[in-house]
N, C-alpha and C. Protein backbone atom coordinates (compact mmCIF):
# COMPACT_ATOMS: atom_id res chain seq x y z
N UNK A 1 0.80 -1.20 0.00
CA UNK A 1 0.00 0.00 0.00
C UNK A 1 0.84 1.25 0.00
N UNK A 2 1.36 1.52 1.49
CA UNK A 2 2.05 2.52 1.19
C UNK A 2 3.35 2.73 0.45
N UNK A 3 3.72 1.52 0.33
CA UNK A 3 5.01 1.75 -0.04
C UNK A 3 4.99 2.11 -1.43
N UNK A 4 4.21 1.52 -2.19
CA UNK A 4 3.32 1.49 -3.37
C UNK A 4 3.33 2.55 -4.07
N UNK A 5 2.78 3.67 -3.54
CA UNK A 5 2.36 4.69 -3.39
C UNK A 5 3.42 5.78 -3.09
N UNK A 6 4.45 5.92 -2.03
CA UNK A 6 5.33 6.30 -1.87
C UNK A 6 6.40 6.34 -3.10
N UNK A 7 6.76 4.89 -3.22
CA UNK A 7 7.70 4.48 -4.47
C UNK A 7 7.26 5.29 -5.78
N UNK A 8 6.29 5.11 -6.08
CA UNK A 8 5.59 5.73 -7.51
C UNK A 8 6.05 7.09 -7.74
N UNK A 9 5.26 7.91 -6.49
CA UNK A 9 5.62 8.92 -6.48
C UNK A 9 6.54 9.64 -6.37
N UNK A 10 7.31 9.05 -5.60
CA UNK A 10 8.62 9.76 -5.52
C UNK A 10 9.76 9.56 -7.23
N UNK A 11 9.59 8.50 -7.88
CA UNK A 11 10.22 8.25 -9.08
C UNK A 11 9.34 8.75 -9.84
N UNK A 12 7.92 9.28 -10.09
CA UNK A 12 7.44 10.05 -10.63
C UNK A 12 8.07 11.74 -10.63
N UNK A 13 8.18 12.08 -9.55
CA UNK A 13 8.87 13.53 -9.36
C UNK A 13 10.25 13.19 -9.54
N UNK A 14 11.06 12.51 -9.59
CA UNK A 14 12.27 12.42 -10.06
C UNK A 14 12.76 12.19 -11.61
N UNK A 15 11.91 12.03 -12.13
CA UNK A 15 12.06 11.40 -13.47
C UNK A 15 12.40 12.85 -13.78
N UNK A 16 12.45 13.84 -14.30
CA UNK A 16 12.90 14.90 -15.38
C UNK A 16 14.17 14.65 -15.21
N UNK A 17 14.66 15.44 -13.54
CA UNK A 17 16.25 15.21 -13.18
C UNK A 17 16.60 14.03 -13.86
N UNK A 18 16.54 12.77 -13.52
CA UNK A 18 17.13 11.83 -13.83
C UNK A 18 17.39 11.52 -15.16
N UNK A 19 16.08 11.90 -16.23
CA UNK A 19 16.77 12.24 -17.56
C UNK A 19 17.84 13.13 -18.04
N UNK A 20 17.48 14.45 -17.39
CA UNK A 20 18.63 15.28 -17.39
C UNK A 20 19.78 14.83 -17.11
N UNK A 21 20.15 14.01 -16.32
CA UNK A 21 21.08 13.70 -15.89
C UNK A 21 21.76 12.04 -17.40
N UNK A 22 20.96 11.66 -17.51
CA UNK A 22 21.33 10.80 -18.84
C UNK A 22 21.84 11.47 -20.06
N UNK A 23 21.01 12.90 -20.24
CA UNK A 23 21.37 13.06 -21.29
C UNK A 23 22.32 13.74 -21.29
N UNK A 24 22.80 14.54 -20.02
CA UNK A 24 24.22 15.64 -20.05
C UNK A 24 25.53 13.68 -20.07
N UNK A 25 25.41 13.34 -19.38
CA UNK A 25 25.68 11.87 -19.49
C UNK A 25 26.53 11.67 -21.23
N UNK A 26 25.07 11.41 -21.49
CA UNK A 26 25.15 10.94 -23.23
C UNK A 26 25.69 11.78 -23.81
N UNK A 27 25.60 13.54 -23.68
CA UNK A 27 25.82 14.68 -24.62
C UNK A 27 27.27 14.62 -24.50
N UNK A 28 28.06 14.35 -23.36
CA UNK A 28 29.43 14.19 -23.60
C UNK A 28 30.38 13.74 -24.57
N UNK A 29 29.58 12.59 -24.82
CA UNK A 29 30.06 11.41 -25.27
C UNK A 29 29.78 11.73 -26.74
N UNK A 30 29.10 12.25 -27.32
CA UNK A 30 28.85 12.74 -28.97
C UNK A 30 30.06 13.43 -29.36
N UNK A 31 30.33 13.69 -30.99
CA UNK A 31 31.25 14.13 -31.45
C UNK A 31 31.13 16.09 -31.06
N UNK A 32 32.07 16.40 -31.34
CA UNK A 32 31.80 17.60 -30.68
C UNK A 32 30.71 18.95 -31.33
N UNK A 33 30.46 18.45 -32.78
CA UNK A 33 29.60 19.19 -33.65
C UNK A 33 28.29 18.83 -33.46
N UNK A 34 27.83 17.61 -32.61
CA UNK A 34 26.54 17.13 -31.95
C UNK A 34 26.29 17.26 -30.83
N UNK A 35 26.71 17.92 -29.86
CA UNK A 35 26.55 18.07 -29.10
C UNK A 35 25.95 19.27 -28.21
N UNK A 36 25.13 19.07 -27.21
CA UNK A 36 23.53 20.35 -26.87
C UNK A 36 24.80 21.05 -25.78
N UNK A 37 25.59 20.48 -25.11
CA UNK A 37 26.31 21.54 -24.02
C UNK A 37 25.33 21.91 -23.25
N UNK A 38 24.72 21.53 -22.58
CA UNK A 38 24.04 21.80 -21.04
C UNK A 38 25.19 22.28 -20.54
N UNK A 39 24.49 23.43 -19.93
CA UNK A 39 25.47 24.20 -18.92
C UNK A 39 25.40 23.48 -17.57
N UNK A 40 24.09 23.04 -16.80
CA UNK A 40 23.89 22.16 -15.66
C UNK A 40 22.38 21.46 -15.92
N UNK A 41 22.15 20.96 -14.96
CA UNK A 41 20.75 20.42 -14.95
C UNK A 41 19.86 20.78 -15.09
N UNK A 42 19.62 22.26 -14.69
CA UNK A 42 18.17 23.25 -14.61
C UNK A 42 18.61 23.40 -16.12
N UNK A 43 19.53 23.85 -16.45
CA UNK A 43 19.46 24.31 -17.78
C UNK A 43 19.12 23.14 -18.98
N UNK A 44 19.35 21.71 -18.73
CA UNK A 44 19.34 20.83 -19.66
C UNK A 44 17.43 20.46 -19.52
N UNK A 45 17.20 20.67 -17.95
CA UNK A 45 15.44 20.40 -18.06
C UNK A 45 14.46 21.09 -18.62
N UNK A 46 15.23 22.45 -18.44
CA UNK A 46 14.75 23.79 -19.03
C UNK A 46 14.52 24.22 -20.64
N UNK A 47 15.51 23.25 -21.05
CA UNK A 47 16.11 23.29 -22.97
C UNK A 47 14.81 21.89 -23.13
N UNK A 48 14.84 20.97 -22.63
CA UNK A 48 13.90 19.78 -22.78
C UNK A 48 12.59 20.07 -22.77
N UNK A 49 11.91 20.71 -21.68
CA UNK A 49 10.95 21.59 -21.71
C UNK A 49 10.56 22.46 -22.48
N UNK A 50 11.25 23.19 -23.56
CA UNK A 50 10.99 24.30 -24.62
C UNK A 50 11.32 23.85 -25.89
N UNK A 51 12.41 23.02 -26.02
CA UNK A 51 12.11 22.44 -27.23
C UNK A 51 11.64 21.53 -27.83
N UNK A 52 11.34 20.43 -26.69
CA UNK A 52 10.83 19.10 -27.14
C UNK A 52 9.80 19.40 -26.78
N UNK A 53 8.87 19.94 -25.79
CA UNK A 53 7.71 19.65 -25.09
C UNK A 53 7.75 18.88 -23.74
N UNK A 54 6.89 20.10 -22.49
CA UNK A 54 6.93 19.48 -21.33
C UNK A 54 7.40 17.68 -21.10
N UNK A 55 6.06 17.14 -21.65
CA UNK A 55 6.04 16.13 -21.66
C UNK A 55 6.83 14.91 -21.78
N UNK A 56 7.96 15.65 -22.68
CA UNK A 56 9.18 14.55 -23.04
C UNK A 56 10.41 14.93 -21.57
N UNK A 57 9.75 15.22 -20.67
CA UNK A 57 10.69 15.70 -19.58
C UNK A 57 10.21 13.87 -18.81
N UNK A 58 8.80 13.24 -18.99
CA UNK A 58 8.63 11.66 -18.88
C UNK A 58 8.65 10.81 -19.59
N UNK A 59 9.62 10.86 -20.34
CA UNK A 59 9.74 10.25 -21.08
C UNK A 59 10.46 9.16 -20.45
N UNK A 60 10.07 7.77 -20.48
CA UNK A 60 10.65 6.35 -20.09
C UNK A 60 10.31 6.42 -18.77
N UNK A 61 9.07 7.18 -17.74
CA UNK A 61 8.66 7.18 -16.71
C UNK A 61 7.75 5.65 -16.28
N UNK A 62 7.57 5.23 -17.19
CA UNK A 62 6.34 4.17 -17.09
C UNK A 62 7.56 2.80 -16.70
N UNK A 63 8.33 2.55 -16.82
CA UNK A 63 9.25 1.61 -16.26
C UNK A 63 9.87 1.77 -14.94
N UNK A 64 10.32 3.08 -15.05
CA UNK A 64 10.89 3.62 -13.65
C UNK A 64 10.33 3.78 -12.70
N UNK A 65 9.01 4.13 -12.57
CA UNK A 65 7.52 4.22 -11.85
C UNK A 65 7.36 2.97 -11.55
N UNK A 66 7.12 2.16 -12.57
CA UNK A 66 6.64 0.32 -12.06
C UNK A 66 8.14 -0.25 -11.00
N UNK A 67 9.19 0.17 -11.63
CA UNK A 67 10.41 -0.61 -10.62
C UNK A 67 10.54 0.22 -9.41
N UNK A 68 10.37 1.20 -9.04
CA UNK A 68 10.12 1.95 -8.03
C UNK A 68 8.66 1.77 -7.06
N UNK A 69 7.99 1.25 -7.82
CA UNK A 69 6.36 0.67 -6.90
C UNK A 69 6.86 -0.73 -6.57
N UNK A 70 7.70 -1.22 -7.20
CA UNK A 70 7.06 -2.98 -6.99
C UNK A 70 8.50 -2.89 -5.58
N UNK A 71 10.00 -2.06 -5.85
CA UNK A 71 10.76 -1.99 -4.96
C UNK A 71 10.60 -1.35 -3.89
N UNK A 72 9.88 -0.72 -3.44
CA UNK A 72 9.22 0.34 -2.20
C UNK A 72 8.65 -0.68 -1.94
N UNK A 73 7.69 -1.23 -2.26
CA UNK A 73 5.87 -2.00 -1.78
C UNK A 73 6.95 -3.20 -0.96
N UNK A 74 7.81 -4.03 -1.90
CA UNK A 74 8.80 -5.09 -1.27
C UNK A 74 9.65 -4.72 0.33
N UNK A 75 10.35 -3.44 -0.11
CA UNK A 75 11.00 -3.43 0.75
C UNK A 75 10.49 -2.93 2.21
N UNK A 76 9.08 -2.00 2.07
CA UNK A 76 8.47 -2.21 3.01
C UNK A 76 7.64 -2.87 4.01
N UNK A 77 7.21 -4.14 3.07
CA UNK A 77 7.10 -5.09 3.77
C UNK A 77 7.98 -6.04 3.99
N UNK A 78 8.88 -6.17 3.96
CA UNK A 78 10.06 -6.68 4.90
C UNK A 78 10.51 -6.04 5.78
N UNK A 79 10.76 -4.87 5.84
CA UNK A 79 10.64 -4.18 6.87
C UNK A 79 9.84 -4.32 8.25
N UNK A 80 8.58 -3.87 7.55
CA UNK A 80 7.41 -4.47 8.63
C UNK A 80 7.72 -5.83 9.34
N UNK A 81 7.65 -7.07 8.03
CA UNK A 81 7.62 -7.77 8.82
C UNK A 81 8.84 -8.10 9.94
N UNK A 82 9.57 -8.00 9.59
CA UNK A 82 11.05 -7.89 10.34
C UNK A 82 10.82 -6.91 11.84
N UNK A 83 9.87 -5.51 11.96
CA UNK A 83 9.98 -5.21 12.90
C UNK A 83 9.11 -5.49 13.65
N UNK A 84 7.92 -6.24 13.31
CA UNK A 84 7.11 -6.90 13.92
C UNK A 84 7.43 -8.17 14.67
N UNK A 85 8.51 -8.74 14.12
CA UNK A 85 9.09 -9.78 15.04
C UNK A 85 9.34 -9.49 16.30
C-alpha cells in the first residue's frame, strides 16, 4: 500500500532530473559538432521543456515508476515484517 504509493511517487517527481542527468551523461560522449552543451541540470530540463515539449521531460517514466512501486511495496514489507518480530 504505502510503499506502493510512496515508491511511484517519488520516481514520478524524479524522473525529469534523472533524464537530465542521462542526457548531459550521453551529450558528452557525442562528437563535438553534436553536441547540446548543457550548462547544468536546470538548464538541460529547461532546454527539454521548450524544445521538445513538457512532456518529453517523462519520457521512459512508465518503467521507472513500475520498478520503483514494486521496490518500495517489497521493501516495506520486509521491513514491517522484520519489525514486527
Amino acid at each position: 500500500g504505502m510503499g506502493c504509493i510512496s515508491g511511484g511517487i517519488g520516481s514520478f517527481v524524479g524522473t525529469p532530473s534523472e533524464l537530465a542527468l542521462v542526457r548531459m551523461s550521453a551529450d558528452s560522449k557525442l562528437p563535438p559538432n553534436e553536441r547540446r552543451n548543457y550548462k547544468n541540470v536546470i538548464d538541460c530540463v529547461r532546454r527539454i521543456a521548450t524544445e521538445e515539449g513538457p512532456t518529453k521531460l517523462w519520457r521512459g517514466a512508465t518503467p521507472t515508476v513500475t520498478r520503483a512501486t514494486l521496490l518500495s511495496a517489497c521493501q516495506m514489507g520486509v521491513t514491517s515484517g522484520i519489525k514486527s518480530k
